[in-house]
N, C-alpha and C. Protein backbone atom coordinates (compact mmCIF):
# COMPACT_ATOMS: atom_id res chain seq x y z
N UNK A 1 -212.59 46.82 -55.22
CA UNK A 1 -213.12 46.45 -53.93
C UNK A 1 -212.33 45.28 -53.30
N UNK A 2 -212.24 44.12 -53.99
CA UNK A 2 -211.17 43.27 -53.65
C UNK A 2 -209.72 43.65 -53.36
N UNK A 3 -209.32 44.59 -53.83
CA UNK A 3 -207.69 44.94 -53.34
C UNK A 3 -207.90 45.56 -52.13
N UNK A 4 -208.91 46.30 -51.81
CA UNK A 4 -209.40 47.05 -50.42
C UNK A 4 -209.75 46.11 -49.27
N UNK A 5 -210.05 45.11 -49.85
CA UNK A 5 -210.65 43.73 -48.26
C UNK A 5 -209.13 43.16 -48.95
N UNK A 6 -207.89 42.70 -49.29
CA UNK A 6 -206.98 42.12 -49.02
C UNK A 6 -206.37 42.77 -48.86
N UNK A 7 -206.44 44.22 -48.76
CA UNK A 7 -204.96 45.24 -48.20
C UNK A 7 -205.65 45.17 -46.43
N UNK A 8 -206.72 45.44 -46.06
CA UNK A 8 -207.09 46.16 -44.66
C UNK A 8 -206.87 44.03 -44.63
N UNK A 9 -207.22 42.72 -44.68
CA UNK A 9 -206.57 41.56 -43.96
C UNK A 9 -205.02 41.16 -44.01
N UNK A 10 -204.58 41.56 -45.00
CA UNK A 10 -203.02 41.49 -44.73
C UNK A 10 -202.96 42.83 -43.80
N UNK A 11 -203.30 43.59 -43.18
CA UNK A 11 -202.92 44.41 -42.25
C UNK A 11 -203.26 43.86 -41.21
N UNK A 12 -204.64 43.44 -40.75
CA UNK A 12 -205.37 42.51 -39.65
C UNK A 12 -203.73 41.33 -39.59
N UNK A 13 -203.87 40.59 -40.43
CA UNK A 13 -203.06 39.75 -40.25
C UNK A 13 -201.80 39.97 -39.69
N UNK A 14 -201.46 40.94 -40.08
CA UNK A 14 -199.65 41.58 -39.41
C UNK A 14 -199.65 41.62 -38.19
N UNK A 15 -201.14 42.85 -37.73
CA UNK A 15 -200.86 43.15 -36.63
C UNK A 15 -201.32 41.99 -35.56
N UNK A 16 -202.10 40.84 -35.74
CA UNK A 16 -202.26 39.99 -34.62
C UNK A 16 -201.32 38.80 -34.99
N UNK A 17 -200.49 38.52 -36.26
CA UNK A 17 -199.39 37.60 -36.52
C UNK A 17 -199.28 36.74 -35.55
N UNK A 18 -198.58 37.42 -34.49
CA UNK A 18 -198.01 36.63 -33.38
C UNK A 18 -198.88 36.31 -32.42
N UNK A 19 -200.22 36.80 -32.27
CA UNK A 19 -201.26 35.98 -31.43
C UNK A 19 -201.82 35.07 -32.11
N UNK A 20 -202.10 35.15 -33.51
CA UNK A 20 -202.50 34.13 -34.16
C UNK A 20 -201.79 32.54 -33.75
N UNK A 21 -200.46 32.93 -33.99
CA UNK A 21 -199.74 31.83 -34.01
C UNK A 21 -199.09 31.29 -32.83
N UNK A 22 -199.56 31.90 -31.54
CA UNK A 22 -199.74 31.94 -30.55
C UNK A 22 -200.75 31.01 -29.83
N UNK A 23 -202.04 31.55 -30.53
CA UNK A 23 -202.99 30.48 -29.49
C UNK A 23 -203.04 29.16 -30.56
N UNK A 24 -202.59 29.03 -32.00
CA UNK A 24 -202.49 28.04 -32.42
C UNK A 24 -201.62 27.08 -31.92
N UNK A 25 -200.60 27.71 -31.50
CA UNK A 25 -199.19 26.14 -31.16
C UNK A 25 -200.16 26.13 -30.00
N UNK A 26 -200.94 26.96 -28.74
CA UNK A 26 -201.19 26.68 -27.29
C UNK A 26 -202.35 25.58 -27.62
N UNK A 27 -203.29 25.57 -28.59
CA UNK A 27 -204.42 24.84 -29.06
C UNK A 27 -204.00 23.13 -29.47
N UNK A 28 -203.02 23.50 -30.36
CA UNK A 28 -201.97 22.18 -30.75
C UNK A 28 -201.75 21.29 -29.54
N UNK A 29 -201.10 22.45 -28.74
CA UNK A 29 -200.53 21.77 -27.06
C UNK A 29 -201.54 21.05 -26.52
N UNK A 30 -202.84 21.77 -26.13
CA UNK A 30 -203.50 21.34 -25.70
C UNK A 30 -203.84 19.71 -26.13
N UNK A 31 -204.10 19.92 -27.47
CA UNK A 31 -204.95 18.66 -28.19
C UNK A 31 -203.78 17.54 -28.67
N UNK A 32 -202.68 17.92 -28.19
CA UNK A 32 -201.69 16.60 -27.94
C UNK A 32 -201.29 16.00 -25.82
N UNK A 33 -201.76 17.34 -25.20
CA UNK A 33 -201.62 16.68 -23.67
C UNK A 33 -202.88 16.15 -23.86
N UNK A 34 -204.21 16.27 -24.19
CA UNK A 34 -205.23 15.47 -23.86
C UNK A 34 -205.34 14.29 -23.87
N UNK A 35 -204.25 13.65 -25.13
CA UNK A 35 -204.17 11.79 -25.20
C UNK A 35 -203.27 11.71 -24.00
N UNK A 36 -202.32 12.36 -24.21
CA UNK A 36 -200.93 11.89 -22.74
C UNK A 36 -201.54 11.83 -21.54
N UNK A 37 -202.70 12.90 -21.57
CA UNK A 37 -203.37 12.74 -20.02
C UNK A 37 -204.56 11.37 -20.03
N UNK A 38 -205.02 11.42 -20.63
CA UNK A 38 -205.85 10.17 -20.79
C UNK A 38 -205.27 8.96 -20.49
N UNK A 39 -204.18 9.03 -20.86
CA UNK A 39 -203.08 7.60 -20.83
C UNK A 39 -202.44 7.68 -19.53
N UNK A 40 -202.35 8.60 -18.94
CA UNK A 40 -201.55 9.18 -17.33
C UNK A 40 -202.24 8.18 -16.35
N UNK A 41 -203.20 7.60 -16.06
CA UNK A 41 -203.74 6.64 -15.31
C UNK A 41 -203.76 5.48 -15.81
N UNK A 42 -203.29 5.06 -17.43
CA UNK A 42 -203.26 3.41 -17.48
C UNK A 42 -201.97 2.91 -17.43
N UNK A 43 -201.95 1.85 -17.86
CA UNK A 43 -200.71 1.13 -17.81
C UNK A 43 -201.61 -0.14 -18.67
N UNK A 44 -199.80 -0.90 -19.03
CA UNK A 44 -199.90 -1.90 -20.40
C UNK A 44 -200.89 -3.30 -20.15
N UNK A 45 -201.68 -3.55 -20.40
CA UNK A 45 -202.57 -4.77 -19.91
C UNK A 45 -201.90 -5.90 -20.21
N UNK A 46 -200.53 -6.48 -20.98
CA UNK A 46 -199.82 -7.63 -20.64
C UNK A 46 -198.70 -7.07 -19.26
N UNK A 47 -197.72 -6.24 -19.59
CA UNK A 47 -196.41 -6.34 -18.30
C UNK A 47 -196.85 -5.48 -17.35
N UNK A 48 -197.96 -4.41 -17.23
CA UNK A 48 -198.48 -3.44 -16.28
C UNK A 48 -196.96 -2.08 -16.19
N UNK A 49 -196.50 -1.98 -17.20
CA UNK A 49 -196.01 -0.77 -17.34
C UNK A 49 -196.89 0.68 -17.72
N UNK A 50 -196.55 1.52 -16.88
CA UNK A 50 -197.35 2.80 -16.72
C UNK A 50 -196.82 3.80 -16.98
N UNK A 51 -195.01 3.86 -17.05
CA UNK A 51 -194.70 5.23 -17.88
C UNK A 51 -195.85 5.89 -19.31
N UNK A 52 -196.23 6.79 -19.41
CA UNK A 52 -197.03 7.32 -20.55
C UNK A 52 -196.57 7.62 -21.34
N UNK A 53 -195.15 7.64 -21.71
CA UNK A 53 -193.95 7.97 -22.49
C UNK A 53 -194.21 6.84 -23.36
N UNK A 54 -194.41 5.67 -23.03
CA UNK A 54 -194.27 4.18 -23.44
C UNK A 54 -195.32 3.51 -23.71
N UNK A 55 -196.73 4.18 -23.29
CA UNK A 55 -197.56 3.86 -23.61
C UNK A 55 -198.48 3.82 -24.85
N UNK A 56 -199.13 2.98 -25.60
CA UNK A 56 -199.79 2.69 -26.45
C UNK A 56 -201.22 2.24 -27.24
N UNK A 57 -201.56 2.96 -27.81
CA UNK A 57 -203.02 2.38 -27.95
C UNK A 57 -203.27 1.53 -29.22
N UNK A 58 -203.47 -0.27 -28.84
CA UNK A 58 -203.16 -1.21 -29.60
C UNK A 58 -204.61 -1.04 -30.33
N UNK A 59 -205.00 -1.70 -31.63
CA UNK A 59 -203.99 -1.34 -32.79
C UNK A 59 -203.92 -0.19 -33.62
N UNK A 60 -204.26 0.99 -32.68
CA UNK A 60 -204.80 2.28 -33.35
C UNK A 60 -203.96 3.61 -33.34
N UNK A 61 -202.64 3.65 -32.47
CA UNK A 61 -202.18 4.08 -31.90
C UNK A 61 -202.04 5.49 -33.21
N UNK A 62 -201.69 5.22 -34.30
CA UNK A 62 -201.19 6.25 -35.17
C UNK A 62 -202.38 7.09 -36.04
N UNK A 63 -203.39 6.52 -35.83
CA UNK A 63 -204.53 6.66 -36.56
C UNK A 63 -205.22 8.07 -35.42
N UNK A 64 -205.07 7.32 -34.20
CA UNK A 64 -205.79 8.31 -32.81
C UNK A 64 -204.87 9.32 -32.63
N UNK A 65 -203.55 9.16 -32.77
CA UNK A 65 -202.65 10.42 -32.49
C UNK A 65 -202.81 11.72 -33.65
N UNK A 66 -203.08 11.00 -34.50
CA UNK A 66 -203.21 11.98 -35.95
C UNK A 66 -204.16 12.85 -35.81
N UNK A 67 -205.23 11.70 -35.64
CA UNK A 67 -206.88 12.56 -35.68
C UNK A 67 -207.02 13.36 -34.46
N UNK A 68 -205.98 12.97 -33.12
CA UNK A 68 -206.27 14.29 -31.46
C UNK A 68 -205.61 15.59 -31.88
N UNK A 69 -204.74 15.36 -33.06
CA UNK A 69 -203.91 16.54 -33.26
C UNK A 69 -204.59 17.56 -34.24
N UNK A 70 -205.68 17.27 -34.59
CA UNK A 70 -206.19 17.81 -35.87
C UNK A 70 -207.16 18.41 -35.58
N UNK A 71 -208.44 17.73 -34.80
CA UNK A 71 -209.55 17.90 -34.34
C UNK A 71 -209.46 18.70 -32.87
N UNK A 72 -210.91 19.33 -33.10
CA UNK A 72 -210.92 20.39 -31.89
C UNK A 72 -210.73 20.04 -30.70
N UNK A 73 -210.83 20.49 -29.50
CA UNK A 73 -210.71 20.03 -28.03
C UNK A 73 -211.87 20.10 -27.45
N UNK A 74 -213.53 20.12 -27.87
CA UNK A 74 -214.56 19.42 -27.45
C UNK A 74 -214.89 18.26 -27.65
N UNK A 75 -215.33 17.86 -26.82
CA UNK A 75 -215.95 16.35 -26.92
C UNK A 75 -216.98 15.67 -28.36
N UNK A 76 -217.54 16.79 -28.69
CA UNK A 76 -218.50 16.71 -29.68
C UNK A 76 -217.55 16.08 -31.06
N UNK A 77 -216.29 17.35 -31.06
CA UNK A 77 -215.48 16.69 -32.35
C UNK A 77 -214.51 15.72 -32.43
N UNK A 78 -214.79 14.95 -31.14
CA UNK A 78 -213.44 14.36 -30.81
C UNK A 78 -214.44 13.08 -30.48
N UNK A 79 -215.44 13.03 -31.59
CA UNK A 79 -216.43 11.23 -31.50
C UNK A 79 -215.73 10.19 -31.86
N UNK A 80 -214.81 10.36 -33.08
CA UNK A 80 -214.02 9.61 -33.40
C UNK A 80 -212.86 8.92 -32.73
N UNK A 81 -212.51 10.24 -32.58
CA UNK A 81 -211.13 9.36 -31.92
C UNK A 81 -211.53 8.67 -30.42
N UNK A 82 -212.69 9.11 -30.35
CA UNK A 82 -213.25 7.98 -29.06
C UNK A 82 -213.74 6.73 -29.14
N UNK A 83 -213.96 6.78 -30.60
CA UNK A 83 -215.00 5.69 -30.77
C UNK A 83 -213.71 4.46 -31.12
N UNK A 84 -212.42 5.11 -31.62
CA UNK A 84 -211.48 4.13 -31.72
C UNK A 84 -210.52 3.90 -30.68
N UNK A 85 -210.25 4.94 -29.52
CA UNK A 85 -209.79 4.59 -28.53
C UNK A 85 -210.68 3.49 -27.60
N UNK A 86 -212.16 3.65 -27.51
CA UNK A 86 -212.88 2.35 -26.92
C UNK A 86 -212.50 1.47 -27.49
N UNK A 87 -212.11 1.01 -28.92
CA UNK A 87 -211.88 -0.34 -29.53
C UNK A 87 -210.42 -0.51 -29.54
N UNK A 88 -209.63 -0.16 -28.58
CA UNK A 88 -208.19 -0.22 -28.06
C UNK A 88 -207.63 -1.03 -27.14
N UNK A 89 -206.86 -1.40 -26.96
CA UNK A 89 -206.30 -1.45 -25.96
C UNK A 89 -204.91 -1.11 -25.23
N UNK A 90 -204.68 -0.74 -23.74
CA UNK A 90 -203.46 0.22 -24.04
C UNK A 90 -202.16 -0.72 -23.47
N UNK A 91 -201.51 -0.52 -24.64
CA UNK A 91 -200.07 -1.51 -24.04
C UNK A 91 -198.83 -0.89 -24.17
N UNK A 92 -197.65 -1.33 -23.76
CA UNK A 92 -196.12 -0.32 -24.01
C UNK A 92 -196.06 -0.75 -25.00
N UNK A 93 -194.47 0.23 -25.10
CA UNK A 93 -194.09 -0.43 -26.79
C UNK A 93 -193.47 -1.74 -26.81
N UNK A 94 -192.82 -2.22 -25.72
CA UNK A 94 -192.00 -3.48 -25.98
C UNK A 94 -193.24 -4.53 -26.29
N UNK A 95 -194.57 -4.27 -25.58
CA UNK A 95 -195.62 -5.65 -25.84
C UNK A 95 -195.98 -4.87 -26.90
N UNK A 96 -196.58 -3.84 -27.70
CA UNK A 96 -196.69 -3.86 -29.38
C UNK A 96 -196.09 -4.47 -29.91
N UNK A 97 -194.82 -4.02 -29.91
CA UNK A 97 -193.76 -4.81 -30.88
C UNK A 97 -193.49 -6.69 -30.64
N UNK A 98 -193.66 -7.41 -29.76
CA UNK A 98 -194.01 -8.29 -29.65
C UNK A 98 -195.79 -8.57 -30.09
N UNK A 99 -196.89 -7.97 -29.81
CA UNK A 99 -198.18 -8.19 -30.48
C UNK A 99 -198.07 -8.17 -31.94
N UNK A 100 -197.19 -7.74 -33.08
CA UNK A 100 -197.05 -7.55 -33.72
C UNK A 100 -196.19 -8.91 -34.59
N UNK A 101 -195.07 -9.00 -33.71
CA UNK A 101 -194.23 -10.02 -34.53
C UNK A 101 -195.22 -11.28 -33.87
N UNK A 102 -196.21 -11.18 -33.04
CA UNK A 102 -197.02 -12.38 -32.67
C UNK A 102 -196.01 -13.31 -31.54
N UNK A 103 -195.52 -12.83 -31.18
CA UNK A 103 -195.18 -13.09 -29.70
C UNK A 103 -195.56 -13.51 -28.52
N UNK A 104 -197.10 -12.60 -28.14
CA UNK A 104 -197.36 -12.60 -27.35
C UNK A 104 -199.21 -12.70 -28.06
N UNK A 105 -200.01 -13.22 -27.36
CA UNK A 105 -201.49 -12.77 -27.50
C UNK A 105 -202.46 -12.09 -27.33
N UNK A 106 -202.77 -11.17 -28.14
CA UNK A 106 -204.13 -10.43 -27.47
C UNK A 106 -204.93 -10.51 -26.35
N UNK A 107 -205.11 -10.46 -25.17
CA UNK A 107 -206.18 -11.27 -24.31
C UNK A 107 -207.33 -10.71 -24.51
C-alpha cells in the first residue's frame, strides 16, 4: 500500500514540479518586498536618508529579515516580526555602522 501512495505522489509531484516551485519563489518574493515596502516611506532618524536599499532596522535588522522570509504573508503569522520591528528603529547603513562603533547616539 505504501509503494502505491509514493508511486501515484512522485507522479503528483512531476507533473505540478514547476508550479510548485513556481508559486514558492512568487511567495518568497512576496514575503521579502513586504519589509522593502514597509521601509519605502521611512528614512534614517539620525541623517534622514530614504533610499530603501540603505535602509535599516536598528538593532534587529537580521533577526526581522530572517523571520519575513520564513513566515507566511498574513498578519496573524507575521506577530513577531512586528513585535520587533515596533522595538526598532530605522536608520542607513552608514549611521548603523557608526551606532555600533558608538559614534553616534541612539536618540
Amino acid at each position: 500500500m505504501s509503494k502505491h501512495i509514493n508511486s501515484v505522489m512522485e507522479t503528483h509531484y512531476q507533473k505540478y514540479k514547476e508550479t510548485i516551485k513556481r508559486v514558492a519563489r512568487r511567495n518568497y518574493q512576496k514575503r521579502v518586498a513586504w519589509l522593502n515596502n514597509h521601509l519605502q516611506n521611512e528614512s534614517c532618524v539620525h541623517c534622514g536618508e530614504s533610499e530603501t536599499i540603505c535602509l535599516k532596522l536598528y538593532p534587529h535588522d537580521t533577526e526581522i529579515r530572517k523571520q519575513a522570509k520564513r513566515v507566511g504573508t498574513n498578519d496573524d503569522s507575521r506577530k513577531e516580526v512586528h513585535r520587533l520591528m515596533n522595538s526598532c528603529k530605522v536608520v542607513c547603513s552608514n549611521c548603523w555602522i557608526k551606532l555600533d562603533n558608538d559614534l553616534i547616539e541612539f536618540l
